[in-house]
N, C-alpha and C. Protein backbone atom coordinates (compact mmCIF):
# COMPACT_ATOMS: atom_id res chain seq x y z
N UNK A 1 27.76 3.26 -0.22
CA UNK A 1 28.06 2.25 -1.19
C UNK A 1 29.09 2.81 -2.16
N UNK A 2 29.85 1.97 -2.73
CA UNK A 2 31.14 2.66 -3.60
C UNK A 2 30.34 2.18 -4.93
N UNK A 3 31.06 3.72 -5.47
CA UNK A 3 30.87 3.30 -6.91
C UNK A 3 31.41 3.20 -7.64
N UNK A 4 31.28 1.82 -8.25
CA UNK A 4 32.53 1.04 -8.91
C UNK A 4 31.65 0.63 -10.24
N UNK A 5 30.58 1.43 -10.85
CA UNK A 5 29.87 0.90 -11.82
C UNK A 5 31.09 0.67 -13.02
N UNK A 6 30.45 -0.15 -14.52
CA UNK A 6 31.71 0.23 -15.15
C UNK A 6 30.25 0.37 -16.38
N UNK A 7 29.01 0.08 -16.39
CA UNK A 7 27.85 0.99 -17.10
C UNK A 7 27.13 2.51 -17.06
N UNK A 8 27.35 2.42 -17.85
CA UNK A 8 26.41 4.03 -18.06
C UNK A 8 25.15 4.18 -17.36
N UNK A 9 24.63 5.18 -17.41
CA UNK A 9 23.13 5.38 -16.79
C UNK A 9 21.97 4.79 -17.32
N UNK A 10 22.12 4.81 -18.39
CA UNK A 10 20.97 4.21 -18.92
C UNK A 10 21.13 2.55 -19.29
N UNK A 11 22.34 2.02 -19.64
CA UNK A 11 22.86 0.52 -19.40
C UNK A 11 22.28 0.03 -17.69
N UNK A 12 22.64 1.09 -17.04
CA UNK A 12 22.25 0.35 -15.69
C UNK A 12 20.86 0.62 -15.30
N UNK A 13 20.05 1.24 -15.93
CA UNK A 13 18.38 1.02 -15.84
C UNK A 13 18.08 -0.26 -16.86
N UNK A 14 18.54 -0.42 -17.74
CA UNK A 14 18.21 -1.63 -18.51
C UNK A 14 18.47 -2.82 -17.80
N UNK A 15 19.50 -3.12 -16.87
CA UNK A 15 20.17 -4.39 -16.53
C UNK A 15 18.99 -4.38 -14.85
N UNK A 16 18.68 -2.81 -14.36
CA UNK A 16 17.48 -3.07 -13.41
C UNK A 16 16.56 -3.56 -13.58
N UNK A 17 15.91 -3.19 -15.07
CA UNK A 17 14.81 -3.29 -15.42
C UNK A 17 14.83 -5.32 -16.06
N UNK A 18 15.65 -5.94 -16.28
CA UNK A 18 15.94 -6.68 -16.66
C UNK A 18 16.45 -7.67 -15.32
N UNK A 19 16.85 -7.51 -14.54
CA UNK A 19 16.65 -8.34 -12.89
C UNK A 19 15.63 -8.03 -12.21
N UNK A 20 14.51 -7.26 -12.29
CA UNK A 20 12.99 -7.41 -11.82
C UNK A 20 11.92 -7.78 -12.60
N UNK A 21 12.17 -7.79 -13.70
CA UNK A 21 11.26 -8.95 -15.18
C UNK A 21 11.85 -10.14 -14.50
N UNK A 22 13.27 -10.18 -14.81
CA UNK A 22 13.22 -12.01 -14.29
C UNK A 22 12.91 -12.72 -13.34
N UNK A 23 12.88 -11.01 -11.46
CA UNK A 23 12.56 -11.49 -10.62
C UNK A 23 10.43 -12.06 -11.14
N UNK A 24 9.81 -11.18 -11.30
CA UNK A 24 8.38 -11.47 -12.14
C UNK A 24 8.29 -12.70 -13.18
N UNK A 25 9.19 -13.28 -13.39
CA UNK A 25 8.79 -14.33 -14.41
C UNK A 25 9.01 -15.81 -13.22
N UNK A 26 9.53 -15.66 -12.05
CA UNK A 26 9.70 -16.79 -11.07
C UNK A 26 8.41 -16.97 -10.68
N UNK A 27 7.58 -18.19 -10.70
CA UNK A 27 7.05 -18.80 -10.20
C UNK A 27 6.21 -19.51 -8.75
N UNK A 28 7.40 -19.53 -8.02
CA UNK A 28 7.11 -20.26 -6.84
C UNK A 28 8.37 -19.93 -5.85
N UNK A 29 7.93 -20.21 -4.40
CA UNK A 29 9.01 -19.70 -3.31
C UNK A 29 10.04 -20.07 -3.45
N UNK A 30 10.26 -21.65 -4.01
CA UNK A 30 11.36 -22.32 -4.02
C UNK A 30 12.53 -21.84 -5.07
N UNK A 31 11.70 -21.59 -6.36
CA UNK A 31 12.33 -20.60 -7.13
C UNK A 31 12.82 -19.36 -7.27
N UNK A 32 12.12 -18.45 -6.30
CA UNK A 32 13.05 -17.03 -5.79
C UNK A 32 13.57 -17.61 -4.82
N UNK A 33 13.47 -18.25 -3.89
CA UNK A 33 14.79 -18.86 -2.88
C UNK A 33 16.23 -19.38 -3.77
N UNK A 34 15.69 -20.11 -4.55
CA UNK A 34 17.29 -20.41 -5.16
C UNK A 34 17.50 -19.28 -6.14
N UNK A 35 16.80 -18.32 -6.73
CA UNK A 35 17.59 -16.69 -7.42
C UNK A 35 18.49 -16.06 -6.63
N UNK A 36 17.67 -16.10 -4.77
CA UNK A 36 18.48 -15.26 -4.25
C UNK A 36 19.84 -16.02 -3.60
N UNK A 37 19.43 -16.95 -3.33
CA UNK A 37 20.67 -17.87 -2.98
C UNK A 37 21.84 -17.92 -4.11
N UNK A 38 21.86 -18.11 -5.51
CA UNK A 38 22.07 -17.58 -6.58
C UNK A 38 22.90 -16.04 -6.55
N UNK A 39 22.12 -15.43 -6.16
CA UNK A 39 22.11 -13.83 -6.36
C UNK A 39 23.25 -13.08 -5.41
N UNK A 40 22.55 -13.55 -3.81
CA UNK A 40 23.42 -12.78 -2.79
C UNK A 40 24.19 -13.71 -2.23
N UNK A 41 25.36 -13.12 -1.99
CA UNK A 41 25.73 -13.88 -0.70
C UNK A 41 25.17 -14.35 1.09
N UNK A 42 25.50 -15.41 1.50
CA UNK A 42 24.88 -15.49 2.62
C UNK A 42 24.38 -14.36 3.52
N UNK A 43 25.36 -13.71 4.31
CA UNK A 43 25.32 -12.26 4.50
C UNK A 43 24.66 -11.30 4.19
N UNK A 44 24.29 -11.16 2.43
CA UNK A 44 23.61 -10.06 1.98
C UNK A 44 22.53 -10.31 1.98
N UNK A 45 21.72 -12.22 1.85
CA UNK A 45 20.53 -12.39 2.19
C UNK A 45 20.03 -12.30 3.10
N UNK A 46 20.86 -12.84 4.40
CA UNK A 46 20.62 -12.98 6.05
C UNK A 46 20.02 -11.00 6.47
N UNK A 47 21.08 -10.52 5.83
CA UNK A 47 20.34 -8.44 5.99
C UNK A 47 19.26 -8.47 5.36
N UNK A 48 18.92 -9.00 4.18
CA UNK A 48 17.33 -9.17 3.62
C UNK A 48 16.29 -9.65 4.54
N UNK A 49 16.59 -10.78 5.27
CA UNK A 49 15.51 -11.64 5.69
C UNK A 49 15.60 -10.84 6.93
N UNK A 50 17.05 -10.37 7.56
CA UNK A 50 16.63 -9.02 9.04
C UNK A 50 15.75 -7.98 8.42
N UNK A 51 15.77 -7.64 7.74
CA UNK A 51 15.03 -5.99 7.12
C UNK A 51 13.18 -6.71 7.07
N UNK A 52 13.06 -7.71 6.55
CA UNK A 52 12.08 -8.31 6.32
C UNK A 52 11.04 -8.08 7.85
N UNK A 53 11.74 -8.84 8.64
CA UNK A 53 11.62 -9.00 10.13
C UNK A 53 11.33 -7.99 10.75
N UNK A 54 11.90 -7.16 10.20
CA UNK A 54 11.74 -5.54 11.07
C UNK A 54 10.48 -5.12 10.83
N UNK A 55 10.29 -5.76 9.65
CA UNK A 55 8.98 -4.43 8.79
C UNK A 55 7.75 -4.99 9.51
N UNK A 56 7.74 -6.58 9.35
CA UNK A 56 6.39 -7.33 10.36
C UNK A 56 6.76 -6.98 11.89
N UNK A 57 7.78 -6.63 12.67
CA UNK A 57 7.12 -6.30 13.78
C UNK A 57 7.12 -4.96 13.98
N UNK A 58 7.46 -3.87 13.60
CA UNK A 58 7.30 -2.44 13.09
C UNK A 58 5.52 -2.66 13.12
N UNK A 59 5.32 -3.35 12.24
CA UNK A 59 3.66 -3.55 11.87
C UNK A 59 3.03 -3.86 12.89
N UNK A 60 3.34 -4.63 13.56
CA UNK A 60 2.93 -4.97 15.12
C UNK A 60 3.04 -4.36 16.04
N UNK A 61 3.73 -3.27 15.77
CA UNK A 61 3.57 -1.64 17.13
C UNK A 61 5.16 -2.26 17.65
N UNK A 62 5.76 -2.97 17.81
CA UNK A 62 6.78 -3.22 18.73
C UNK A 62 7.85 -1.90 18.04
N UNK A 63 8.23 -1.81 19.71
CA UNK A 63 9.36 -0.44 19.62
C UNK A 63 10.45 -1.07 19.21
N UNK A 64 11.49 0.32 18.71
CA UNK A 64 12.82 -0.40 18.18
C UNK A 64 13.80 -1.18 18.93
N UNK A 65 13.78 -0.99 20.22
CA UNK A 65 14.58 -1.65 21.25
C UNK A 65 13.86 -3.47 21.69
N UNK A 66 13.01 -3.27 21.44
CA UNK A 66 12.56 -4.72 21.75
C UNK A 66 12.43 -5.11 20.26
N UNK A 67 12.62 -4.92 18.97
CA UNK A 67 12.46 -5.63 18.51
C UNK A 67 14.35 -5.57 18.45
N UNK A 68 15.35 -4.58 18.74
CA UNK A 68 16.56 -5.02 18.79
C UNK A 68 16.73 -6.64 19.71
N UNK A 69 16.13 -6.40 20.70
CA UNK A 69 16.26 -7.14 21.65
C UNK A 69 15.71 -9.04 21.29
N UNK A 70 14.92 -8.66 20.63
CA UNK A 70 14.25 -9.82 19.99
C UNK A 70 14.79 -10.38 18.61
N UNK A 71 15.72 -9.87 17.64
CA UNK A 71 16.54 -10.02 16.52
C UNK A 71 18.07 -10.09 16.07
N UNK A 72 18.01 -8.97 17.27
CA UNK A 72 19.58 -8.63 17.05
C UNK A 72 20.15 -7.45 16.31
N UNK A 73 18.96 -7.33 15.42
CA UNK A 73 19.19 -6.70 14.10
C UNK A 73 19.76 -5.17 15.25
N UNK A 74 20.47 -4.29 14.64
CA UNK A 74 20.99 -2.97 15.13
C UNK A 74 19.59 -1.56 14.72
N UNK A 75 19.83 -1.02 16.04
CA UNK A 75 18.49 0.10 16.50
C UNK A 75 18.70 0.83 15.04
N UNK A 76 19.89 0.99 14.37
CA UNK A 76 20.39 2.09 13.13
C UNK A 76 19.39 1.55 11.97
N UNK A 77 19.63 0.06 12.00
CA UNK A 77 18.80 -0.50 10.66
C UNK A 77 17.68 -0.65 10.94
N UNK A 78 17.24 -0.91 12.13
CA UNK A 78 15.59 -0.45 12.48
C UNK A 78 15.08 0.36 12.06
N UNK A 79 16.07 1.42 12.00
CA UNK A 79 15.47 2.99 12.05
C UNK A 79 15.43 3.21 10.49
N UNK A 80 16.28 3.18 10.04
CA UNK A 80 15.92 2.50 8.23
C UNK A 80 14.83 1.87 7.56
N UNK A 81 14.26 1.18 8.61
CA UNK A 81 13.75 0.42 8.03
C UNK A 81 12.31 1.53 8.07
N UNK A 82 12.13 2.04 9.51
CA UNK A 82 10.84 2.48 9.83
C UNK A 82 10.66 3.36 8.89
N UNK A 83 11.80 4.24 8.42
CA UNK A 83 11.92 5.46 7.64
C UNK A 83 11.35 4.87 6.23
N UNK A 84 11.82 4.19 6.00
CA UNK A 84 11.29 3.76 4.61
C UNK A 84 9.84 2.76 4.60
N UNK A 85 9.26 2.61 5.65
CA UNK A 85 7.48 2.45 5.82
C UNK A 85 6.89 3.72 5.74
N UNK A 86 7.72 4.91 6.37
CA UNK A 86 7.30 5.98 6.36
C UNK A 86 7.11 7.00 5.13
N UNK A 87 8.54 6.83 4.67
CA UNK A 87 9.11 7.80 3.60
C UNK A 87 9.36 7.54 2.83
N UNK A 88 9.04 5.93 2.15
CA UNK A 88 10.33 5.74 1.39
C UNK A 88 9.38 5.20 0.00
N UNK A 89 9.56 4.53 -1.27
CA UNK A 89 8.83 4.41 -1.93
C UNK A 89 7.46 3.33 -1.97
N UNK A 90 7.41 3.25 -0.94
CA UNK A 90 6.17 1.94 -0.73
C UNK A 90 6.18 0.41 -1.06
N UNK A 91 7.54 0.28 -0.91
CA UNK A 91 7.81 -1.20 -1.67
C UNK A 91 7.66 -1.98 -0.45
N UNK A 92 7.83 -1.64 0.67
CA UNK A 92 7.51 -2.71 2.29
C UNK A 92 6.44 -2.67 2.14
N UNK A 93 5.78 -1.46 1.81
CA UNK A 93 4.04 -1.15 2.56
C UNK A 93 3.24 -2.41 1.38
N UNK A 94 3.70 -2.10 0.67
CA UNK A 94 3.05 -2.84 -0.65
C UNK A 94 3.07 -4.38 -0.48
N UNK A 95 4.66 -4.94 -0.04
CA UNK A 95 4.30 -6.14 -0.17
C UNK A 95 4.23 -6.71 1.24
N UNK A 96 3.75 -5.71 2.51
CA UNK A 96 3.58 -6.72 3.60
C UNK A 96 2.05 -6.27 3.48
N UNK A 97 1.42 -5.58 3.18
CA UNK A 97 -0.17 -5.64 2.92
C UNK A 97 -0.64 -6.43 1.77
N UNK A 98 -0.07 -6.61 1.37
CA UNK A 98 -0.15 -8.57 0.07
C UNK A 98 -0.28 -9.32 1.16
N UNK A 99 0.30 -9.23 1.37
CA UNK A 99 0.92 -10.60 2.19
C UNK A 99 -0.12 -10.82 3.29
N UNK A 100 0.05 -9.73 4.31
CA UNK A 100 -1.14 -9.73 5.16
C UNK A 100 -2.62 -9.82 4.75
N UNK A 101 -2.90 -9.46 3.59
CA UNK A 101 -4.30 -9.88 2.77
C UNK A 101 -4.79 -11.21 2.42
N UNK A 102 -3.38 -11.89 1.80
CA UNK A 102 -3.51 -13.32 1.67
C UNK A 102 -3.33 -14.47 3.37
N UNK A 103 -3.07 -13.52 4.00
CA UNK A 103 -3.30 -14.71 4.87
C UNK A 103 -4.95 -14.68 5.66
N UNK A 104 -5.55 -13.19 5.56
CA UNK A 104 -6.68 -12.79 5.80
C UNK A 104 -7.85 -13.69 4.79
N UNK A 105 -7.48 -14.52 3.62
CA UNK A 105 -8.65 -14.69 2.31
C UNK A 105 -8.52 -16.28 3.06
């Protein structure tokens, strides 16, 4: 990623910390659907909703080649993805075991 910031270090923890309060103050699906629609471009959401995809069938045991085969998504960003179920700060693990809980209640 280039870095083209034009904030300081601590300006750009404030403006983080300040786009995940606002993501937390949304409501309902329809309302983070239009933030991110809002937010990203087509493209940068469409890689969101692939990464998403990966993580539920990752969860489902499927290997990286069939779920290439089944998405499209590239074996590289698979492998990203797995790494960060594995290694990474727990933000997949966290919210696909939400998720999978609420459909369990």
């Amino acid at each position: 990623m280039k870095d083209h910031r034009i904030l300081n270090q601590r300006q750009e923890a404030a403006a983080e910390e300040k786009l995940f309060t606002a993501l937390l103050g949304l409501r309902t699906t329809n309302e983070l659907r239009a933030f991110f629609r809002d937010l990203c471009t087509p493209a940068e959401l469409q890689a969101l909703k692939d990464r998403w995809a990966v993580v539920e069938l990752l969860n489902e045991g499927m290997t990286y080649r069939a779920i290439h085969d089944r998405t499209g998504v590239s074996v590289t960003t698979i492998g990203r993805v797995a790494r960060c179920l594995t290694d990474g700060a727990d933000g997949y693990r966290i919210a696909y075991d939400r998720l999978t809980a609420n459909r369990d209640e």
